[in-house]
N, C-alpha and C. Protein backbone atom coordinates (compact mmCIF):
# COMPACT_ATOMS: atom_id res chain seq x y z
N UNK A 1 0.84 -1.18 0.00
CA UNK A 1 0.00 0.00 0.00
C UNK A 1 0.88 1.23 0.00
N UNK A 2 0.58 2.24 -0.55
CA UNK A 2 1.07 3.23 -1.08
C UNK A 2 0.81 4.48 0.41
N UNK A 3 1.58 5.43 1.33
CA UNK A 3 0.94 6.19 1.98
C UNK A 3 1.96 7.30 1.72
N UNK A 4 1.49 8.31 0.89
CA UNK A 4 2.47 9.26 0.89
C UNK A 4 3.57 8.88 -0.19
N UNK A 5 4.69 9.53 0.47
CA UNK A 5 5.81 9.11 -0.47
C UNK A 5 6.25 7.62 -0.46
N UNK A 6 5.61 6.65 1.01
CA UNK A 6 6.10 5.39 1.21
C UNK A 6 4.88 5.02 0.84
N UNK A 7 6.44 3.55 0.07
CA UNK A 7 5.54 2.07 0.03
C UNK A 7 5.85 1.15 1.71
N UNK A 8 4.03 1.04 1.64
CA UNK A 8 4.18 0.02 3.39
C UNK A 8 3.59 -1.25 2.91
N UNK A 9 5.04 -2.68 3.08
CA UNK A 9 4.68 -4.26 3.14
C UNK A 9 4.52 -4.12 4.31
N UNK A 10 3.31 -5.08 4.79
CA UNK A 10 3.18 -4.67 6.23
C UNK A 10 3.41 -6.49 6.66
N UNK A 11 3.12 -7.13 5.54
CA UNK A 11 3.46 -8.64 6.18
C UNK A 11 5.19 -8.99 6.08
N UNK A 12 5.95 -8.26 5.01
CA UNK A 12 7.50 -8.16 4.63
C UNK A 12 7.84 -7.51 5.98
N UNK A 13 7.12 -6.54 6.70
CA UNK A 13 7.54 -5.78 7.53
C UNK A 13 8.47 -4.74 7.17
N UNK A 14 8.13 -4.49 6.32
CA UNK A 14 9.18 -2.59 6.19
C UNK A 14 8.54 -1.97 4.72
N UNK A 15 8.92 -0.57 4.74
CA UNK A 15 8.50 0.69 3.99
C UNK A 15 9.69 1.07 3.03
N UNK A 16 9.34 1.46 2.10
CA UNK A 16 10.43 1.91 1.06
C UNK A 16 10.05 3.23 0.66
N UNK A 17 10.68 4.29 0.25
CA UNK A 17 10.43 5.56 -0.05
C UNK A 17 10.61 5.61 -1.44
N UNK A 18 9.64 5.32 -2.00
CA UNK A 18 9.43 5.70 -3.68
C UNK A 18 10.28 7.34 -4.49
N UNK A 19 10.36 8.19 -3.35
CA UNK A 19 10.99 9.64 -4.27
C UNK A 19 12.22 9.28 -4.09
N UNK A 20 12.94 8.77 -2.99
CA UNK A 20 14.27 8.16 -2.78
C UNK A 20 15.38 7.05 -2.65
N UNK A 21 13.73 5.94 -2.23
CA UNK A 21 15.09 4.98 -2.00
C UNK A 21 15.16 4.35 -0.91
N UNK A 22 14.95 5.05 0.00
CA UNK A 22 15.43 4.82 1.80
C UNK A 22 14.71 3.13 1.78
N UNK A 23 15.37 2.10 2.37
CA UNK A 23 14.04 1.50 2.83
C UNK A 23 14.77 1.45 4.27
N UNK A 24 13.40 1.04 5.08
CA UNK A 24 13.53 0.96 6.52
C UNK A 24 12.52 -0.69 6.90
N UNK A 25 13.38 -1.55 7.59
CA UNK A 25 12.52 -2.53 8.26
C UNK A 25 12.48 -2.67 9.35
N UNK A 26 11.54 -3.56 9.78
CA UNK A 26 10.94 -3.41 11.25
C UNK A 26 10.94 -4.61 11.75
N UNK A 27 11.53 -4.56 13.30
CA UNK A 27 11.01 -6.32 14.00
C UNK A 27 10.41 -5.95 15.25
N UNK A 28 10.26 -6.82 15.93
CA UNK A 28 9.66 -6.53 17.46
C UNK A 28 11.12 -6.65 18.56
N UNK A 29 10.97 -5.66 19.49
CA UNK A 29 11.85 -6.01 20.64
C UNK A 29 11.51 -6.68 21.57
N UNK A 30 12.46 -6.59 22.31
CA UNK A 30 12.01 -7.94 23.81
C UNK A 30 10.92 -7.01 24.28
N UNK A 31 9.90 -6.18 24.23
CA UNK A 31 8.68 -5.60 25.27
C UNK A 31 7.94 -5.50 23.47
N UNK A 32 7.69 -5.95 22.97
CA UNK A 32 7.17 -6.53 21.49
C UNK A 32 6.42 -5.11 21.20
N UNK A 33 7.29 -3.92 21.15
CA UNK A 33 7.28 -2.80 20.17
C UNK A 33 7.79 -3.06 18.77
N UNK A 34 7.04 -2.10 18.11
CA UNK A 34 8.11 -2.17 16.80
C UNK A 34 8.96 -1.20 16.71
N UNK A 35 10.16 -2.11 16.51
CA UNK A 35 11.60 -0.86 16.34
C UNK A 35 11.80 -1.16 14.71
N UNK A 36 12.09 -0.17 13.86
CA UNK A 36 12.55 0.21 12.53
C UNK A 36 14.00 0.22 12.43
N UNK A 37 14.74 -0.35 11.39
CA UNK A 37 16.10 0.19 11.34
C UNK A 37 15.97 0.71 10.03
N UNK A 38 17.37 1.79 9.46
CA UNK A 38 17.12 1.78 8.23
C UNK A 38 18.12 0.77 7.49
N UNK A 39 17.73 0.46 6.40
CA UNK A 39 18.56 -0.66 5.54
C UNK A 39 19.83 -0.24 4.73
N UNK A 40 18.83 0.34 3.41
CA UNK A 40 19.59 1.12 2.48
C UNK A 40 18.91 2.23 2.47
N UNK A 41 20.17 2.88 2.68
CA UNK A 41 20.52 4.32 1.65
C UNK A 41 21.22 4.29 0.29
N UNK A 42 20.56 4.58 -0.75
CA UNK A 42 20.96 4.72 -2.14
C UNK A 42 22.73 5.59 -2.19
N UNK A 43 23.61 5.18 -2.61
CA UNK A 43 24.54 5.94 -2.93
C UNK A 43 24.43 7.38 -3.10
N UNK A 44 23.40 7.64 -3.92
CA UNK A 44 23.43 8.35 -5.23
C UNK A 44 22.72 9.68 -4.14
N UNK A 45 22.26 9.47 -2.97
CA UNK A 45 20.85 10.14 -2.34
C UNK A 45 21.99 10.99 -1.19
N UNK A 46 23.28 10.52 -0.80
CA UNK A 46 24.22 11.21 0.14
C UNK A 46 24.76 12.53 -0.48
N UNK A 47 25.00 12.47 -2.24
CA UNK A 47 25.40 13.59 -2.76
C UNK A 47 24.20 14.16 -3.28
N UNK A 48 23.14 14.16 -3.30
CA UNK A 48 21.66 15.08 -3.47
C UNK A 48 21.72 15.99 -2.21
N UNK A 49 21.94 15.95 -1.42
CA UNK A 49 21.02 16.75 0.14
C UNK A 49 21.78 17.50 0.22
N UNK A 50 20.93 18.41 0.26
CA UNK A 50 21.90 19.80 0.56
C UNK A 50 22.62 19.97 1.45
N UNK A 51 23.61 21.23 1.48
CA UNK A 51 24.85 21.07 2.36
C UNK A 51 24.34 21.62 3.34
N UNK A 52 23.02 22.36 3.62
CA UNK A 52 22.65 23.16 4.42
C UNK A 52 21.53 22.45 5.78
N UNK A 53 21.78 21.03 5.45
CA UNK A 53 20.71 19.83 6.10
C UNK A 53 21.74 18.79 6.14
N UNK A 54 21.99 18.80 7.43
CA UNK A 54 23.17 18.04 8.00
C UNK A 54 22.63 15.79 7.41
N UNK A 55 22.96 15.43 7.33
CA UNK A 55 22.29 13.95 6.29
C UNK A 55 22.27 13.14 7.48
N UNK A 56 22.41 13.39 9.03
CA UNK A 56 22.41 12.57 9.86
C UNK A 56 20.31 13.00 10.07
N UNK A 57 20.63 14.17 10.41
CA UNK A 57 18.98 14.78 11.02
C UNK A 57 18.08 14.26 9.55
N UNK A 58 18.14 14.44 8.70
CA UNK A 58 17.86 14.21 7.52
C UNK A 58 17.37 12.76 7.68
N UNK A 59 18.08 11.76 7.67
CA UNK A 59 18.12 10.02 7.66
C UNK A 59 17.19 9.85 8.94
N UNK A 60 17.27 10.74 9.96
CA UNK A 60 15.92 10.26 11.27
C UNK A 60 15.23 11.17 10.87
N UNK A 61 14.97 11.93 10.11
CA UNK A 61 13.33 12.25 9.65
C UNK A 61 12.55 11.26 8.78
N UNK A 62 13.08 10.98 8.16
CA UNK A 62 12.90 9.73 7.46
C UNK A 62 12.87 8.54 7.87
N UNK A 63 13.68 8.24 8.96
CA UNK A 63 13.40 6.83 9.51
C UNK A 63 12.18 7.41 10.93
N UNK A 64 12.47 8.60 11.28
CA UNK A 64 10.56 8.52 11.71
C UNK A 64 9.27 8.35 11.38
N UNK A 65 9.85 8.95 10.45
CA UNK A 65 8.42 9.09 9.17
C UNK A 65 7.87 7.62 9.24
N UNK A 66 8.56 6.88 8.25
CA UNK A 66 8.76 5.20 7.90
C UNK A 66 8.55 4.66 9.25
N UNK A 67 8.69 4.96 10.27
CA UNK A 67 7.90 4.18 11.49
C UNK A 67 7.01 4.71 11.76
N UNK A 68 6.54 5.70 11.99
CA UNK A 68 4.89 6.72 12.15
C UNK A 68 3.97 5.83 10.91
N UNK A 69 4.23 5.97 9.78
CA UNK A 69 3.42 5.41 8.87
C UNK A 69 3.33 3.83 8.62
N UNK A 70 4.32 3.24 8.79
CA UNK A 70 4.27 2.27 9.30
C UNK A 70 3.36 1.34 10.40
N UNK A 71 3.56 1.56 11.21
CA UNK A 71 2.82 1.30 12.52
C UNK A 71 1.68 1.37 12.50
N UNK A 72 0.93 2.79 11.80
CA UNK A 72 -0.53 2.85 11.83
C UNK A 72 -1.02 1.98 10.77
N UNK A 73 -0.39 1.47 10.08
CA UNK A 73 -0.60 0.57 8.83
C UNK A 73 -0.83 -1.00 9.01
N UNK A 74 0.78 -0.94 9.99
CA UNK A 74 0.65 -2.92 10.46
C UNK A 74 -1.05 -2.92 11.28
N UNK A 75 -0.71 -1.77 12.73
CA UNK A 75 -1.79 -2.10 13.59
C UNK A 75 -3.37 -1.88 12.84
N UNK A 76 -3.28 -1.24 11.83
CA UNK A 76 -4.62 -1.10 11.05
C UNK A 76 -4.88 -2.45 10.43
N UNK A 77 -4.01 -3.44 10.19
CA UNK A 77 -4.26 -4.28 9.31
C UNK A 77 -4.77 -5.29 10.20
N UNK A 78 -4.04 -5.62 11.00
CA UNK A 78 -4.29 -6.16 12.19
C UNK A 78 -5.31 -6.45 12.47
N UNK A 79 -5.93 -5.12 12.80
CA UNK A 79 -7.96 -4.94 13.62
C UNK A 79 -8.39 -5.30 12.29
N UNK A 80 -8.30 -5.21 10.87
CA UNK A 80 -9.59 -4.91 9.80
C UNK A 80 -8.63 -5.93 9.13
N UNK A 81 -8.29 -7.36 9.08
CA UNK A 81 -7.77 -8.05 7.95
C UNK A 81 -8.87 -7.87 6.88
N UNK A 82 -8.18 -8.20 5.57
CA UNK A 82 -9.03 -7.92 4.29
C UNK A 82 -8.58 -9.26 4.12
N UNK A 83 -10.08 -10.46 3.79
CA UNK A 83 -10.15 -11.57 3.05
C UNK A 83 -10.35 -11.52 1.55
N UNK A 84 -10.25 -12.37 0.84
CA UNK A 84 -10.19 -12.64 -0.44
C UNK A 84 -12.00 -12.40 -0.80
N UNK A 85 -12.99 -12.91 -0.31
CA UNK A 85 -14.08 -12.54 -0.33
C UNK A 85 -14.70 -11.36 0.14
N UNK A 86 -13.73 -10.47 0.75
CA UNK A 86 -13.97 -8.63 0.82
C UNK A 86 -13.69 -7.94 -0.33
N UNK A 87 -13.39 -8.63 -0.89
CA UNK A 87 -12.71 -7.59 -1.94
C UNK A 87 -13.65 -7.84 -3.61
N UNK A 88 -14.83 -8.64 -3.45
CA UNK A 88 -15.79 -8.99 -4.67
C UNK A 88 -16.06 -7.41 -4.49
């Protein structure tokens, strides 16, 4: 599913950023939150960002994002599974 600039697999467990690249995946910790890491960063996406946006603050806006949207996505799917006969 498409939210924004991210793509969210919510059964793969992680989000990919369609304008960039980023992907970020997700597991559960020992108190069974979901923690996100990010995976890849595209090469090509370190020499895009401006010099004026430090690429550390940059990479956790983005790996917040990708867990904010995330999360409301897994736990949405969760409460409302969609069967094969919802979808006639």
């Amino acid at each position: 599913m498409v939210k924004g600039e991210w793509i969210v697999f919510p059964k793969e467990m992680r989000c990919k950023n369609w304008v960039n690249g980023i992907e970020v995946r997700f597991h559960f910790n020992e108190s069974s939150q979901i923690e996100g890491k990010i995976q890849y960063v595209p090469p090509h996406l370190t020499k895009r960002i401006p010099c004026a946006i430090n690429p550390d603050i940059f990479l956790f806006r983005m790996w917040r994002q990708a867990t904010m949207i995330f999360r409301k996505a897994y736990y949405r799917k969760r409460l409302h599974p969609v069967s094969g006969s919802d979808l006639r």
